[in-house]
N, C-alpha and C. Protein backbone atom coordinates (compact mmCIF):
# COMPACT_ATOMS: atom_id res chain seq x y z
N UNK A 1 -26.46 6.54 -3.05
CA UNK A 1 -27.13 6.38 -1.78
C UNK A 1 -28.46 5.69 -2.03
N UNK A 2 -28.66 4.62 -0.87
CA UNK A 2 -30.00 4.27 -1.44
C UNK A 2 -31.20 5.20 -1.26
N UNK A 3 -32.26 4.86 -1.98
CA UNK A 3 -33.83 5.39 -1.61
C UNK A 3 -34.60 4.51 -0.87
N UNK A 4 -34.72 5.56 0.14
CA UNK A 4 -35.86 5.07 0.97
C UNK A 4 -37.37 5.72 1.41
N UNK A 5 -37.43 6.20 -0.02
CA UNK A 5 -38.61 6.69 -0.26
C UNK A 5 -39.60 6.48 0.23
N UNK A 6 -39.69 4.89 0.08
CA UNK A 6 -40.74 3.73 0.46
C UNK A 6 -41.01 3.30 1.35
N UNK A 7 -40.00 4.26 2.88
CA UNK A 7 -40.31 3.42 4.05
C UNK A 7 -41.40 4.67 4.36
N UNK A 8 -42.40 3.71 4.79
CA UNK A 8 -43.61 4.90 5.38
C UNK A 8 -42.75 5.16 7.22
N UNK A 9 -42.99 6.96 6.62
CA UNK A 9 -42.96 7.86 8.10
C UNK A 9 -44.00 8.11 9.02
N UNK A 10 -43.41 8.19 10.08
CA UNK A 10 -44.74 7.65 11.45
C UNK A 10 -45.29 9.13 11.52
N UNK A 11 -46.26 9.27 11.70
CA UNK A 11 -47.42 10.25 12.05
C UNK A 11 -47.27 10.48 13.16
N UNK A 12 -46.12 11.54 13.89
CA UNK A 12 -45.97 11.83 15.11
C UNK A 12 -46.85 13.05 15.18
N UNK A 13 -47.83 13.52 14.45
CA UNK A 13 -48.91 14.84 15.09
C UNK A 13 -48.02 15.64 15.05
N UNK A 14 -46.68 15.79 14.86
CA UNK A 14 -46.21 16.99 15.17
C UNK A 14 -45.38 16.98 13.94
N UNK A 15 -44.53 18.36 13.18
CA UNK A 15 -43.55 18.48 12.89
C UNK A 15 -42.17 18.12 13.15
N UNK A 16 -41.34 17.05 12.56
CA UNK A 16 -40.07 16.54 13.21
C UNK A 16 -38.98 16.64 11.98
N UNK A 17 -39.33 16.82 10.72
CA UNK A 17 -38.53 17.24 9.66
C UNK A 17 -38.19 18.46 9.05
N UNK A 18 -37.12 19.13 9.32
CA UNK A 18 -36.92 20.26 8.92
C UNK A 18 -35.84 20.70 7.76
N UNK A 19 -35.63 22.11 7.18
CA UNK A 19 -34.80 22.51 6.23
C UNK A 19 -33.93 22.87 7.17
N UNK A 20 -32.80 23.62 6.38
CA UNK A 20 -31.63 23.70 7.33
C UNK A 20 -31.65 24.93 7.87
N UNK A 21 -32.95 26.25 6.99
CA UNK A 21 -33.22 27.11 7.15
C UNK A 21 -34.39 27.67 7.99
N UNK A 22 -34.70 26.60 8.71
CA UNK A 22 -35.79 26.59 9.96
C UNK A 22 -35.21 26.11 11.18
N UNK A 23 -34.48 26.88 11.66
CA UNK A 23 -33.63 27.00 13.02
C UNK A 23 -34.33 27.05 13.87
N UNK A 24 -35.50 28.27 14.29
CA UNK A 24 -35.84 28.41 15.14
C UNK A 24 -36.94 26.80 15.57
N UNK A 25 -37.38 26.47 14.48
CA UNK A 25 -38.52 25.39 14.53
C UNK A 25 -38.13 24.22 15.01
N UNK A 26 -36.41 23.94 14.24
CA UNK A 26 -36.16 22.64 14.83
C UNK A 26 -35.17 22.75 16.94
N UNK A 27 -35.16 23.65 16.64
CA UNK A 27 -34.64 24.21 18.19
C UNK A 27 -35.96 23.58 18.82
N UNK A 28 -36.99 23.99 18.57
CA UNK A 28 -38.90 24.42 19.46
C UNK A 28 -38.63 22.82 19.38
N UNK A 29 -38.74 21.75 18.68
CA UNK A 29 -38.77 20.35 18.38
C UNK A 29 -38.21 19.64 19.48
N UNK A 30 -36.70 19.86 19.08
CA UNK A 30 -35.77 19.05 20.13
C UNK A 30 -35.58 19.39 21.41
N UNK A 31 -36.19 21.04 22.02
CA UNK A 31 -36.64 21.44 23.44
C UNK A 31 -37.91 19.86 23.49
N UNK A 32 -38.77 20.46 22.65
CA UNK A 32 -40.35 19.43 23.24
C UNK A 32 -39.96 18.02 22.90
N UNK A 33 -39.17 17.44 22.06
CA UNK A 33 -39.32 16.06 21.66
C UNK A 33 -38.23 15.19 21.80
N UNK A 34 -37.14 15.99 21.97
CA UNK A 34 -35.98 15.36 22.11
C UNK A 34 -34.75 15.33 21.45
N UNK A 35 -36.06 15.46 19.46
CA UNK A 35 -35.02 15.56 18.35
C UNK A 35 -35.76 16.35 17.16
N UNK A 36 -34.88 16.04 16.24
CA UNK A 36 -35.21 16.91 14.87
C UNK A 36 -34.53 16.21 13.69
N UNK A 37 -35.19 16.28 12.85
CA UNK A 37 -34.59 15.39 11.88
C UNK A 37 -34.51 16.35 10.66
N UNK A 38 -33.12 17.03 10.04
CA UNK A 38 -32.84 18.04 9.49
C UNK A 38 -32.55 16.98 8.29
N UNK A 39 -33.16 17.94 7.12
CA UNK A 39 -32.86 17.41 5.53
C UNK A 39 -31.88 18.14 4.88
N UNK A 40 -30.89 17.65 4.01
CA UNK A 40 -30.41 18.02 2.50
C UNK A 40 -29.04 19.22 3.36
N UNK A 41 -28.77 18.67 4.70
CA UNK A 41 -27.44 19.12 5.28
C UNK A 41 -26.16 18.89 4.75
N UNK A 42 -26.00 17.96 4.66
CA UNK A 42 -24.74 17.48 3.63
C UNK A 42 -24.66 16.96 2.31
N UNK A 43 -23.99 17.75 1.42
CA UNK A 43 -23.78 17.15 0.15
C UNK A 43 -23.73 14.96 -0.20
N UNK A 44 -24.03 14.86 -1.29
CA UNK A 44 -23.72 13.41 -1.09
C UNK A 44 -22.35 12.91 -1.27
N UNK A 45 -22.38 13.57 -1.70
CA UNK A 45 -20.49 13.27 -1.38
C UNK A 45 -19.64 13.43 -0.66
N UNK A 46 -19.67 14.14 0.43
CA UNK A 46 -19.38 14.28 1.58
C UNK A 46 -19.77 12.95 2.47
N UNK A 47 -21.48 12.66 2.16
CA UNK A 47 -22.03 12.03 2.94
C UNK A 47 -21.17 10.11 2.74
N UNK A 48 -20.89 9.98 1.06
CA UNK A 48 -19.85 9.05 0.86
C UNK A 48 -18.59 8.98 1.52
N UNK A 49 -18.22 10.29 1.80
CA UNK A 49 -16.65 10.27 2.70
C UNK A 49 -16.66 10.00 3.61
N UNK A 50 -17.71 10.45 4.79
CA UNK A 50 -18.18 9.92 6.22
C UNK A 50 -18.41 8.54 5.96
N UNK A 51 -18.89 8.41 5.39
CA UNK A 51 -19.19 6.62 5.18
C UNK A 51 -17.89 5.89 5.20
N UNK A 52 -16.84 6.13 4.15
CA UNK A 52 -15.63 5.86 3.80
C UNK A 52 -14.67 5.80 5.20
N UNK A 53 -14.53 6.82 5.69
CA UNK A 53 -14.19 7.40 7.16
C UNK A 53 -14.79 6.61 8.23
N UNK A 54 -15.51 6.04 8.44
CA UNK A 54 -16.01 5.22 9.26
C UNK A 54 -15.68 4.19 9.14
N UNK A 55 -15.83 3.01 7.67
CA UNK A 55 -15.10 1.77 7.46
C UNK A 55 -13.62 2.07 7.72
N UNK A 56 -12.91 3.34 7.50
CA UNK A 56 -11.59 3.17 7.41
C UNK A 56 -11.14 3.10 9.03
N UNK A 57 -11.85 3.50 10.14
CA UNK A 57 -11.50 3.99 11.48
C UNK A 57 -12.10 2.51 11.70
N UNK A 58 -12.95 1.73 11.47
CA UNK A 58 -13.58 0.77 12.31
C UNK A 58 -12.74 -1.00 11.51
N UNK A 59 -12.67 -0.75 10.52
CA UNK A 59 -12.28 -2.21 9.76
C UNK A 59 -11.07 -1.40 8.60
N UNK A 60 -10.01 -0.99 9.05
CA UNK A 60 -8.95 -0.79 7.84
C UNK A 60 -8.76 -1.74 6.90
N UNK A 61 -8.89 -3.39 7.82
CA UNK A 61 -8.31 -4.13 7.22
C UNK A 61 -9.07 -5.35 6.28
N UNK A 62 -10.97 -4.86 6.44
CA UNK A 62 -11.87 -5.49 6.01
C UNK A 62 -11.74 -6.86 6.50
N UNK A 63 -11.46 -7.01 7.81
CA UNK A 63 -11.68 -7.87 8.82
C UNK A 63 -12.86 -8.86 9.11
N UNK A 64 -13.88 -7.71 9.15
CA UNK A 64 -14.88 -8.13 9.70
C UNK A 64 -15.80 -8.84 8.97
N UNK A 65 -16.30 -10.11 9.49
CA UNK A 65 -17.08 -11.03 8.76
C UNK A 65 -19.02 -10.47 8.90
N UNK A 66 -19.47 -10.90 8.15
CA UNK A 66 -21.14 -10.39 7.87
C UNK A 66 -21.50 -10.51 9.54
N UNK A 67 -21.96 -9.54 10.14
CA UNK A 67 -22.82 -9.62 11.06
C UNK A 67 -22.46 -9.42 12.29
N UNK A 68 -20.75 -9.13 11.96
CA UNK A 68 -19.82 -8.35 13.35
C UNK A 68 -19.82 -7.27 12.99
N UNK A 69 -19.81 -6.57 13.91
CA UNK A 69 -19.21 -4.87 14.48
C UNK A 69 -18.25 -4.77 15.28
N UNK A 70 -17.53 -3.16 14.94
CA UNK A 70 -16.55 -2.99 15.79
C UNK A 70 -16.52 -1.38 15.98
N UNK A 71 -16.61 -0.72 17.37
CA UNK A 71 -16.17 0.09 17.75
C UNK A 71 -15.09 0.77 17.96
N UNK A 72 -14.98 2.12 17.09
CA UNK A 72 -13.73 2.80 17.55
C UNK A 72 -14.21 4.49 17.81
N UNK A 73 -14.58 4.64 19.29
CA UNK A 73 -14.93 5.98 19.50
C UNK A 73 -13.93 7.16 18.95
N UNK A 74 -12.75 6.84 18.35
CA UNK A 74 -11.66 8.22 18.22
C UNK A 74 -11.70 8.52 16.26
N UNK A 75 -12.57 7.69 15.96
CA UNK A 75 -12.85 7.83 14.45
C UNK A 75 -12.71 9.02 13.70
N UNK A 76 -13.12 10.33 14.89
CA UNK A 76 -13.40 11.25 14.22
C UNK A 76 -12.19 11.94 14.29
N UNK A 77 -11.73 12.03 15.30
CA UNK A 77 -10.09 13.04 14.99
C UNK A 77 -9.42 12.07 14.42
N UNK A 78 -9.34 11.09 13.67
CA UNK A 78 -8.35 10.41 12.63
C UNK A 78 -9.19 10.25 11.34
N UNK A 79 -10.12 10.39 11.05
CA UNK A 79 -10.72 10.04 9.51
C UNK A 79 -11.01 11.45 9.16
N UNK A 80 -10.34 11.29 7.91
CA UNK A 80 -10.16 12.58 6.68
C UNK A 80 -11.66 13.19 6.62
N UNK A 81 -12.66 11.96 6.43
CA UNK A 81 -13.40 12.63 5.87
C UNK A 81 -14.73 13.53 7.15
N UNK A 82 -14.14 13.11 8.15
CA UNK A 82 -15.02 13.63 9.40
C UNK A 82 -14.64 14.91 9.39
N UNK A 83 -13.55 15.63 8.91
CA UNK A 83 -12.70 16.69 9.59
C UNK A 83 -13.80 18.05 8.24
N UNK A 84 -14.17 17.30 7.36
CA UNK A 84 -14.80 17.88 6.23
C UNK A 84 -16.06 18.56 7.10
N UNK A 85 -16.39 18.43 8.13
CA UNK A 85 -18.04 18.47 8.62
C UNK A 85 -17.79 19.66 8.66
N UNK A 86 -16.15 20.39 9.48
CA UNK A 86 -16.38 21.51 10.26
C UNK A 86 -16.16 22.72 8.58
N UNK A 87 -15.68 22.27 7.37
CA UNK A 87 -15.74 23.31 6.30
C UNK A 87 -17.37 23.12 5.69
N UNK A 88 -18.76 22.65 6.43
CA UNK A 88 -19.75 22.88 5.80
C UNK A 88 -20.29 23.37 6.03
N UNK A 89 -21.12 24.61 5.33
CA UNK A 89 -21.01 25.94 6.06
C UNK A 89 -22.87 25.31 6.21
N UNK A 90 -23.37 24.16 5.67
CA UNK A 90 -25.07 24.35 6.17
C UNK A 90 -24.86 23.44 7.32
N UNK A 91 -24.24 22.62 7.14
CA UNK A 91 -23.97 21.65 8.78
C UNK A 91 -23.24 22.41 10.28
N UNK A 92 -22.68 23.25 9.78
CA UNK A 92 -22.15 24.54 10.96
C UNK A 92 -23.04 25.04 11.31
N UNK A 93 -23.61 25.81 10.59
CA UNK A 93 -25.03 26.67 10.67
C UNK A 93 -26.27 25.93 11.59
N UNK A 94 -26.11 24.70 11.16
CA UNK A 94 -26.90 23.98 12.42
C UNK A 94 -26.72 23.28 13.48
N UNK A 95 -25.60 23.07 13.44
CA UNK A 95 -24.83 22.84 14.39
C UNK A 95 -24.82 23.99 15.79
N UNK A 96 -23.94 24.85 15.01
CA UNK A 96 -24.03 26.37 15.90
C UNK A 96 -25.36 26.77 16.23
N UNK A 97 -26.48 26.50 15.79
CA UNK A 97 -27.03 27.04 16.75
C UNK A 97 -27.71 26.43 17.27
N UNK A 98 -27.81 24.93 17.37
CA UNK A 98 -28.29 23.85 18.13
C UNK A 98 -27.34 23.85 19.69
N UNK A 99 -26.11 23.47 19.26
CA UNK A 99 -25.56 23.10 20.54
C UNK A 99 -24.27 24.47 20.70
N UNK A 100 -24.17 25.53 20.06
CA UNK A 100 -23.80 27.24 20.30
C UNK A 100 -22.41 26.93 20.31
């Protein structure tokens, strides 16, 4: 995965990055702000399969030339590796109690 260490983060005055173990905080966030930006939720390898899962639902056939896109909203009930989200027990955990 790349690093993007280097991109400077905006100084929103407020708290917007959270662990996966600060529920109540990122709940208080996305009531006041809209969102929350949760860290170190998914393994990286997982996070490679979603990736994988996405080229495979959108370009099976490596179609697409530099600088096209293609939409396929049903990605997720057909790619293997989407179906992985619901066995992660820290992405559940925030999940569940974001949207219950």
């Amino acid at each position: 995965m790349e690093n993007y260490s280097h991109v400077q983060q905006p100084d929103l005055r407020y708290q917007y990055q959270f662990g996966v173990d600060q529920l109540d905080q990122m709940s208080d966030c996305v009531e006041a702000h809209g969102f929350a930006i949760v860290k170190d939720v998914l393994p990286k390898q997982m996070i490679d399969n979603l990736k994988q899962a996405v080229f495979d639902g959108t370009d099976p056939n490596c179609t697409l030339n530099q600088g096209e896109s293609r939409t396929r909203h049903a990605w997720v009930e057909s790619g293997a590796g989407a179906w992985q989200l619901l066995e992660c027990h820290p992405f559940m955990k925030v999940h569940q109690h974001l949207i219950g």
